[in-house]
C-alpha atoms as a PDB file:
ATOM      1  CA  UNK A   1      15.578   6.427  -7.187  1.00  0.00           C
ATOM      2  CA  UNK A   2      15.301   7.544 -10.445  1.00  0.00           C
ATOM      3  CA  UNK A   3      12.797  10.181 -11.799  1.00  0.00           C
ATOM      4  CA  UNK A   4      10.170   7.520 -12.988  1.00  0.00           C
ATOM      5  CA  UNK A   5      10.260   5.841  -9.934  1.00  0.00           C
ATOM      6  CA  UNK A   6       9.629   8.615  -7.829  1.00  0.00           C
ATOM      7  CA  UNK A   7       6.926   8.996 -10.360  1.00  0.00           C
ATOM      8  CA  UNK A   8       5.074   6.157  -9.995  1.00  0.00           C
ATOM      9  CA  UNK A   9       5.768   5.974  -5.861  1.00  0.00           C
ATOM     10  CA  UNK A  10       3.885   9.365  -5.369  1.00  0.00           C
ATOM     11  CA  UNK A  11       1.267   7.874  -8.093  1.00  0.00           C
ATOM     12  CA  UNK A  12       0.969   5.254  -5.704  1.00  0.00           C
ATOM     13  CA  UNK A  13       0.814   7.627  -2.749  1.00  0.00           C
ATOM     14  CA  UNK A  14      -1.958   9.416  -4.435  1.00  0.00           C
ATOM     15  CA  UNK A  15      -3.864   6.146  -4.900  1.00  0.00           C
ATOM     16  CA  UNK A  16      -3.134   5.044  -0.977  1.00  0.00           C
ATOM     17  CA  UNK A  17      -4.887   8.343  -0.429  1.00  0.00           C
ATOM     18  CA  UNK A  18      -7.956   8.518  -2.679  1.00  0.00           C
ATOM     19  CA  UNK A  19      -8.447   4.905  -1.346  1.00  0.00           C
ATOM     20  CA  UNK A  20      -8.650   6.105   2.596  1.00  0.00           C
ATOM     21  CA  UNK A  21     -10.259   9.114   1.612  1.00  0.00           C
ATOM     22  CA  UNK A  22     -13.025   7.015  -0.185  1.00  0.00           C
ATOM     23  CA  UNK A  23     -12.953   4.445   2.612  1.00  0.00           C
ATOM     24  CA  UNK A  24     -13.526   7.388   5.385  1.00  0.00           C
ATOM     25  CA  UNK A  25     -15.254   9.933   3.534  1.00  0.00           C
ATOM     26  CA  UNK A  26     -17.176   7.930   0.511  1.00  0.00           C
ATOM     27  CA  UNK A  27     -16.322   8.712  -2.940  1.00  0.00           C
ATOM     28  CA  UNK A  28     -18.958  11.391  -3.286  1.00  0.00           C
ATOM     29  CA  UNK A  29     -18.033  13.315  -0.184  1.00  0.00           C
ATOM     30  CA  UNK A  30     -14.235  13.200  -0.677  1.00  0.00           C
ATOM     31  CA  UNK A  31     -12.936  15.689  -2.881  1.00  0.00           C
ATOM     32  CA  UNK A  32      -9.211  16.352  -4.569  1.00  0.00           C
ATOM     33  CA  UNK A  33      -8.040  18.603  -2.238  1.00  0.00           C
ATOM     34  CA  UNK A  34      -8.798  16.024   0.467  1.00  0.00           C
ATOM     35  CA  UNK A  35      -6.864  13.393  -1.490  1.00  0.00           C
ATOM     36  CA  UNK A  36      -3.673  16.042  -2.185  1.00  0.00           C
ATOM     37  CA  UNK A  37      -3.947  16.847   1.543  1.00  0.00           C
ATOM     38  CA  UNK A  38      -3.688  13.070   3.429  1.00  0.00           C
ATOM     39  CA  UNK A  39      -1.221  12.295  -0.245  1.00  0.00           C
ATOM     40  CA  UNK A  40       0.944  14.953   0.864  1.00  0.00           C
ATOM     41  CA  UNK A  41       1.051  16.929  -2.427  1.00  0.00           C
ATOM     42  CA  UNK A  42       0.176  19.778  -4.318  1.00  0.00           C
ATOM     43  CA  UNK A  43      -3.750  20.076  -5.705  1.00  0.00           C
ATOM     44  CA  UNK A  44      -1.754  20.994  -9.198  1.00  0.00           C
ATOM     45  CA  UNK A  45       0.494  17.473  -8.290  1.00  0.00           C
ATOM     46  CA  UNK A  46      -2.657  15.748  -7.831  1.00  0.00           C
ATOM     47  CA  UNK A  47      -4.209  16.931 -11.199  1.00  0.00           C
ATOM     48  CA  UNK A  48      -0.659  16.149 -13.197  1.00  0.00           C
ATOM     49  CA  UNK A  49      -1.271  12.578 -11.913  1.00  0.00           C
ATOM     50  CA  UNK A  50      -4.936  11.961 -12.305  1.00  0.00           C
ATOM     51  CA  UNK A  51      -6.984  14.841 -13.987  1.00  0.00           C
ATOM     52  CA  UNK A  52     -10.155  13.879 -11.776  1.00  0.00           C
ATOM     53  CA  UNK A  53     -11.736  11.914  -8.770  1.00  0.00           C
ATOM     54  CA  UNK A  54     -13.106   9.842 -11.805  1.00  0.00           C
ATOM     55  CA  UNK A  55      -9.569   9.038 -12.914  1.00  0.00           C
ATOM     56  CA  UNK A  56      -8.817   7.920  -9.334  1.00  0.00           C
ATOM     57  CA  UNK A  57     -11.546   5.558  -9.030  1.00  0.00           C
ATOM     58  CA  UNK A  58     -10.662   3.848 -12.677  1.00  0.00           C
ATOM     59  CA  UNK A  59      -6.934   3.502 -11.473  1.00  0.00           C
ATOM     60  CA  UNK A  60      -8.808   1.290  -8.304  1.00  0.00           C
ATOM     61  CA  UNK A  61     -10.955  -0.253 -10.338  1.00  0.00           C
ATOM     62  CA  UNK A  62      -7.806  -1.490 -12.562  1.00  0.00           C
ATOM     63  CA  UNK A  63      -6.095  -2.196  -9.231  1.00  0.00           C
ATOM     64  CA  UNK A  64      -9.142  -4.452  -8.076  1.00  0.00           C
ATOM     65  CA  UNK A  65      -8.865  -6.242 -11.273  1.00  0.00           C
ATOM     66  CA  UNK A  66      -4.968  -7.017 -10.768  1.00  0.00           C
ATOM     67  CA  UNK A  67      -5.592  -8.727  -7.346  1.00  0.00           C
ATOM     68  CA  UNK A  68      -7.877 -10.592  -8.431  1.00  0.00           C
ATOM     69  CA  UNK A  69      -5.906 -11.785 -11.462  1.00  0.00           C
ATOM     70  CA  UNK A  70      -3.762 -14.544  -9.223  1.00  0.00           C
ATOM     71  CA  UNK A  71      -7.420 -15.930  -7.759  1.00  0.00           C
ATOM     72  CA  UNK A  72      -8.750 -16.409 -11.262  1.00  0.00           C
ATOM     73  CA  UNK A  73      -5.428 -18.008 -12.727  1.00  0.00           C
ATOM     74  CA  UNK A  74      -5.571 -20.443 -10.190  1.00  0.00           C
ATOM     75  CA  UNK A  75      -8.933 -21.563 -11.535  1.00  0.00           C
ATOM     76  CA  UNK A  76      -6.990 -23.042 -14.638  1.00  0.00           C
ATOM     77  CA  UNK A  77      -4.383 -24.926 -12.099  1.00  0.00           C
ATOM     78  CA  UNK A  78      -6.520 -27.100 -10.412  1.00  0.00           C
ATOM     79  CA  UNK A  79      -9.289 -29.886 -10.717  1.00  0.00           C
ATOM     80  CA  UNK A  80     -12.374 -27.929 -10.953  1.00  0.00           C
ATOM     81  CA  UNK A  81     -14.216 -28.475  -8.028  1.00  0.00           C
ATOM     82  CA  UNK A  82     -11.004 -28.284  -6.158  1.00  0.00           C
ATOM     83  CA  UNK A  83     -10.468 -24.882  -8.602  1.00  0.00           C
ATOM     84  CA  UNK A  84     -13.761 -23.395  -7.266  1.00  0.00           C
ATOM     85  CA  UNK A  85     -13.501 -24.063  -3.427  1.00  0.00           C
ATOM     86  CA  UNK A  86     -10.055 -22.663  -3.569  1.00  0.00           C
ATOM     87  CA  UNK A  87     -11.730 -19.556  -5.541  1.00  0.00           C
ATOM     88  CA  UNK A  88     -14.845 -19.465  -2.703  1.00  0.00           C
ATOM     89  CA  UNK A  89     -12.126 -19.368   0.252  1.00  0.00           C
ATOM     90  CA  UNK A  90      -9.747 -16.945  -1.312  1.00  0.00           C
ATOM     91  CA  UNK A  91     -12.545 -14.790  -2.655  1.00  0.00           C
ATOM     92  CA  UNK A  92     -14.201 -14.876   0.836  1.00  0.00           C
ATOM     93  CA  UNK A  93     -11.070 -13.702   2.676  1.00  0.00           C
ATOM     94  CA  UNK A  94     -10.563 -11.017   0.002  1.00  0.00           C
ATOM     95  CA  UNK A  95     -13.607  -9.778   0.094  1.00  0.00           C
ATOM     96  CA  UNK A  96     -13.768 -10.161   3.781  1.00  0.00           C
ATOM     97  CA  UNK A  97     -10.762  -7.795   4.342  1.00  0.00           C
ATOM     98  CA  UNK A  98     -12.376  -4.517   5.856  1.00  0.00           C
ATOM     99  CA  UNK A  99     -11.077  -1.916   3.585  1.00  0.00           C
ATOM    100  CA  UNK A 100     -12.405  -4.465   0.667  1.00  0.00           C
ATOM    101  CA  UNK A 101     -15.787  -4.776   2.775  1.00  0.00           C
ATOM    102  CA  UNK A 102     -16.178  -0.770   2.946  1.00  0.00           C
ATOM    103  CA  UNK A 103     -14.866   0.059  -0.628  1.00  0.00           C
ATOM    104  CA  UNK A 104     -17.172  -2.837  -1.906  1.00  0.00           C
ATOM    105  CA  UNK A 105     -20.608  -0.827  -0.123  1.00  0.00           C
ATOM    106  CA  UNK A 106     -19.138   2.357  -1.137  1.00  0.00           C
ATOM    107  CA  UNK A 107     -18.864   1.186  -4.797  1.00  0.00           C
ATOM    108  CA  UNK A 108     -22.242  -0.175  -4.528  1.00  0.00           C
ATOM    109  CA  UNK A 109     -23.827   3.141  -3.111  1.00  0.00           C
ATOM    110  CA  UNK A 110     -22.201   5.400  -5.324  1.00  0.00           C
ATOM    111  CA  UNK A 111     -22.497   3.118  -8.786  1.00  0.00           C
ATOM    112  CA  UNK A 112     -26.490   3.278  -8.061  1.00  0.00           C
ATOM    113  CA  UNK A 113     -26.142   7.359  -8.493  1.00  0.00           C
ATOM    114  CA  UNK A 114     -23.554   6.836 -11.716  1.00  0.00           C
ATOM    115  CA  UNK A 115     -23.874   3.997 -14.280  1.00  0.00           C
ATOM    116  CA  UNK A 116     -20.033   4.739 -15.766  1.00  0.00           C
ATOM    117  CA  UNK A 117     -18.668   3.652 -12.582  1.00  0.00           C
ATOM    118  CA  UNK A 118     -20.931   0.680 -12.328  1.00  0.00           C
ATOM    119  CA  UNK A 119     -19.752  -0.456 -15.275  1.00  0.00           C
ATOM    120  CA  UNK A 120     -15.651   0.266 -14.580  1.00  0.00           C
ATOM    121  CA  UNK A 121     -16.379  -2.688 -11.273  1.00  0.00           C
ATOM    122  CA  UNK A 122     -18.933  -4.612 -13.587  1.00  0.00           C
ATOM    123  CA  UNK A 123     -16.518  -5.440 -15.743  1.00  0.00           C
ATOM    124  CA  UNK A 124     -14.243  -7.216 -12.797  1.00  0.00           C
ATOM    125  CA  UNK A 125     -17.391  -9.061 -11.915  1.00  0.00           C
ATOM    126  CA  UNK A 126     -18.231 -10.207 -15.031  1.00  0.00           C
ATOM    127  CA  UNK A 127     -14.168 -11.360 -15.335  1.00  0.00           C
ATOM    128  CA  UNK A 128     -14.988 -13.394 -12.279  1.00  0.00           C
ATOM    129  CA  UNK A 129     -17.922 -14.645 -13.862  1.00  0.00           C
ATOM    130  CA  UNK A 130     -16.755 -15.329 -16.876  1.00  0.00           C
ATOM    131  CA  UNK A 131     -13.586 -17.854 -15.031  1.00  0.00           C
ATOM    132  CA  UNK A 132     -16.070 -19.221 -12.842  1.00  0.00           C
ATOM    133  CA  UNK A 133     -18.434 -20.161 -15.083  1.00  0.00           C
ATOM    134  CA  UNK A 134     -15.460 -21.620 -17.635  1.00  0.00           C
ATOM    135  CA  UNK A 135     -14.467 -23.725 -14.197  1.00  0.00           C
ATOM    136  CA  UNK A 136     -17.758 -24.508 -13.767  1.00  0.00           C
ATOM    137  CA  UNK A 137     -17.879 -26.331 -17.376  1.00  0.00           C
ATOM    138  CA  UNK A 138     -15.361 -28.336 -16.906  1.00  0.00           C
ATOM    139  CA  UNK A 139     -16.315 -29.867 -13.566  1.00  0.00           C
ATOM    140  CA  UNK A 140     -19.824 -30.872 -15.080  1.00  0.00           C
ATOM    141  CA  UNK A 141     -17.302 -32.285 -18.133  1.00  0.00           C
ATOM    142  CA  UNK A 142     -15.726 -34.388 -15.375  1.00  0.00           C
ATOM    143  CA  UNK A 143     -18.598 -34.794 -13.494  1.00  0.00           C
ATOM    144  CA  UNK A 144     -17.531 -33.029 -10.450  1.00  0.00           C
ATOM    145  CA  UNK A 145     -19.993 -30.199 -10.473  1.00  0.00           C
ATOM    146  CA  UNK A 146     -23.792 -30.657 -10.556  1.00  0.00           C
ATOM    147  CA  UNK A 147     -24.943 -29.641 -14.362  1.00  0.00           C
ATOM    148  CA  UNK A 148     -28.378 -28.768 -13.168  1.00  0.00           C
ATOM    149  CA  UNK A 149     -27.720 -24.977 -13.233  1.00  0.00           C
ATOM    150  CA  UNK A 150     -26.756 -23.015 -15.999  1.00  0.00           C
ATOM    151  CA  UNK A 151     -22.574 -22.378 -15.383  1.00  0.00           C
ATOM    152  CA  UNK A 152     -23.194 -18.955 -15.685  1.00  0.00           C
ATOM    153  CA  UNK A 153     -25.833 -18.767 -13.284  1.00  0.00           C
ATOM    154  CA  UNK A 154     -24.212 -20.868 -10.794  1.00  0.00           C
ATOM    155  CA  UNK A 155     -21.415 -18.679 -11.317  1.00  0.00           C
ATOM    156  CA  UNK A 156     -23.010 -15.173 -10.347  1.00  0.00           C
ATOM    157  CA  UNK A 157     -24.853 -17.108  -7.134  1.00  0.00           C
ATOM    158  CA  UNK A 158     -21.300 -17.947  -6.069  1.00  0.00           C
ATOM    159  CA  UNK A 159     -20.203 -14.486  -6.592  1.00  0.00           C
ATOM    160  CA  UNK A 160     -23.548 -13.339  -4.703  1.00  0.00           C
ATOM    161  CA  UNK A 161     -23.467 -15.944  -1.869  1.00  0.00           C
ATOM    162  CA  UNK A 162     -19.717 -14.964  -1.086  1.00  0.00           C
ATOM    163  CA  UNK A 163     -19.593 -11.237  -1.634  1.00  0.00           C
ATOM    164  CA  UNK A 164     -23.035 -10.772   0.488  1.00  0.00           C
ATOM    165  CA  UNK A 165     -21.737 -13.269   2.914  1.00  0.00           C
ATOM    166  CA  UNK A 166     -18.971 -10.502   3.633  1.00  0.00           C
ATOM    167  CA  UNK A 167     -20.818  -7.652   3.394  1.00  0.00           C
ATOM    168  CA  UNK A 168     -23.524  -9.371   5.907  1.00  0.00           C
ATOM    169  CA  UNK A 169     -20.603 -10.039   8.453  1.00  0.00           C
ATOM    170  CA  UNK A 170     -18.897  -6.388   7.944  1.00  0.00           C
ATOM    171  CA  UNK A 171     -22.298  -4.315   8.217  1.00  0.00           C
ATOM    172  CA  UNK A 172     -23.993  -6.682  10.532  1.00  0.00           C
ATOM    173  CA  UNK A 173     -23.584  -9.345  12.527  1.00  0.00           C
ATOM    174  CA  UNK A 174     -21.942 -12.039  11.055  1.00  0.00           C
ATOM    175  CA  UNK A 175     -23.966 -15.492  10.004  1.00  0.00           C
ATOM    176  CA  UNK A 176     -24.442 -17.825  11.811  1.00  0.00           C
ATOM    177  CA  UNK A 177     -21.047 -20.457  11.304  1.00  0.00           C
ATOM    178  CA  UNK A 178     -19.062 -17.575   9.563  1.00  0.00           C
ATOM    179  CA  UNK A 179     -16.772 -18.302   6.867  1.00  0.00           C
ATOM    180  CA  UNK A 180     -16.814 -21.823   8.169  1.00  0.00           C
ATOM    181  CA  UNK A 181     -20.551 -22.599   7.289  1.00  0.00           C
ATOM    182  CA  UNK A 182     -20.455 -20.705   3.442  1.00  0.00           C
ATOM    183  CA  UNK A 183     -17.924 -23.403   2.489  1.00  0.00           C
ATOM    184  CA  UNK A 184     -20.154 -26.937   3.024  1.00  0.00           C
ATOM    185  CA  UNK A 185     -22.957 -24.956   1.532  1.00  0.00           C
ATOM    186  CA  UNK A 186     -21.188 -23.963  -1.456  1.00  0.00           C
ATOM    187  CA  UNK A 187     -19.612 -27.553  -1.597  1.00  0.00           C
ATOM    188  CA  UNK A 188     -23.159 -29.020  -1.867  1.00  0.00           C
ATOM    189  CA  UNK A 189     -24.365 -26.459  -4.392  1.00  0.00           C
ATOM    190  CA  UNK A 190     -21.690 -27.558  -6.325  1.00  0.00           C
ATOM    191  CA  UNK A 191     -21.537 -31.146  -6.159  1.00  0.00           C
ATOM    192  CA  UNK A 192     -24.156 -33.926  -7.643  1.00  0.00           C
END
């Protein structure tokens, strides 16, 4: 392994780290020598790789924002109804995933307290958004999606019916159906 590999492996490391830190301790309550200590490095390590907590959380912010990439090119591969279920499942069982489920209230929590990291996720979102609502345009086009709400309306209720759908089944109990009943609903808030 050469030097920038081992590089970005213990950059990785690091991230793995912050990210179960954050998951078991919140961001606020997790601190850098907490990260260095589960990463298995140095404090001084740490810092060489990401000169604050606020660094880590923009390198998972840009990390959200890859995985999502492959859900929202997929939006452009299909007939657009078709395009949007496919988005509505895949989005569900991302953001269904329990580490997603716990960052995702943790993100929430701590983005009330501080607006710049509210606006590192809010940007993903309003990616999403922005491919959903593009999606959404050309189904009423085709006439495969109802036209009677605004795309980019429709577009953030999808976002809100899925992502509290998974938050209600990781903090709660889940609803009634599970993941099996969001889908007809969507379906028929979709179609005319």
């Amino acid at each position: 392994m050469n030097r920038e590999e081992k590089v970005s492996a213990r950059r990785a490391g690091i991230v793995e780290a912050a990210l179960g830190c954050f998951l078991q301790q919140g961001f606020h309550q997790a601190s850098m020598r907490d990260i260095a200590g589960v990463a298995g490095v140095s404090l001084g390590n740490l810092y060489n790789h990401f000169p604050s907590k606020e660094a880590l959380i923009t390198e998972i912010a840009r990390m959200e924002s890859a995985e999502l990439e492959p859900m929202l090119a997929a939006l452009e591969q299909e007939a657009p109804l078709d395009a949007l279920l496919g988005f509505a499942r895949s989005y569900l069982h991302w953001c269904s995933s329990v580490e997603n489920a716990v960052l995702t209230s943790e993100v929430i929590a701590e983005a009330a307290r501080r607006p710049d990291l509210a606006q590192l996720f809010a940007l993903n979102r309003k990616q999403l958004c922005k491919a959903l609502a593009d999606t959404i345009r050309r189904g009423v086009q085709d006439g495969t999606v109802d036209g009677a709400i605004p795309p980019a309306a429709l577009a953030d209720v999808l976002l809100d019916a899925i992502e509290g759908h998974a938050l209600r089944a990781m903090l709660f109990t889940p609803p009634a159906g599970g993941a099996k009943a969001l889908l007809p609903i969507l379906r028929k808030l979709l179609t005319p």
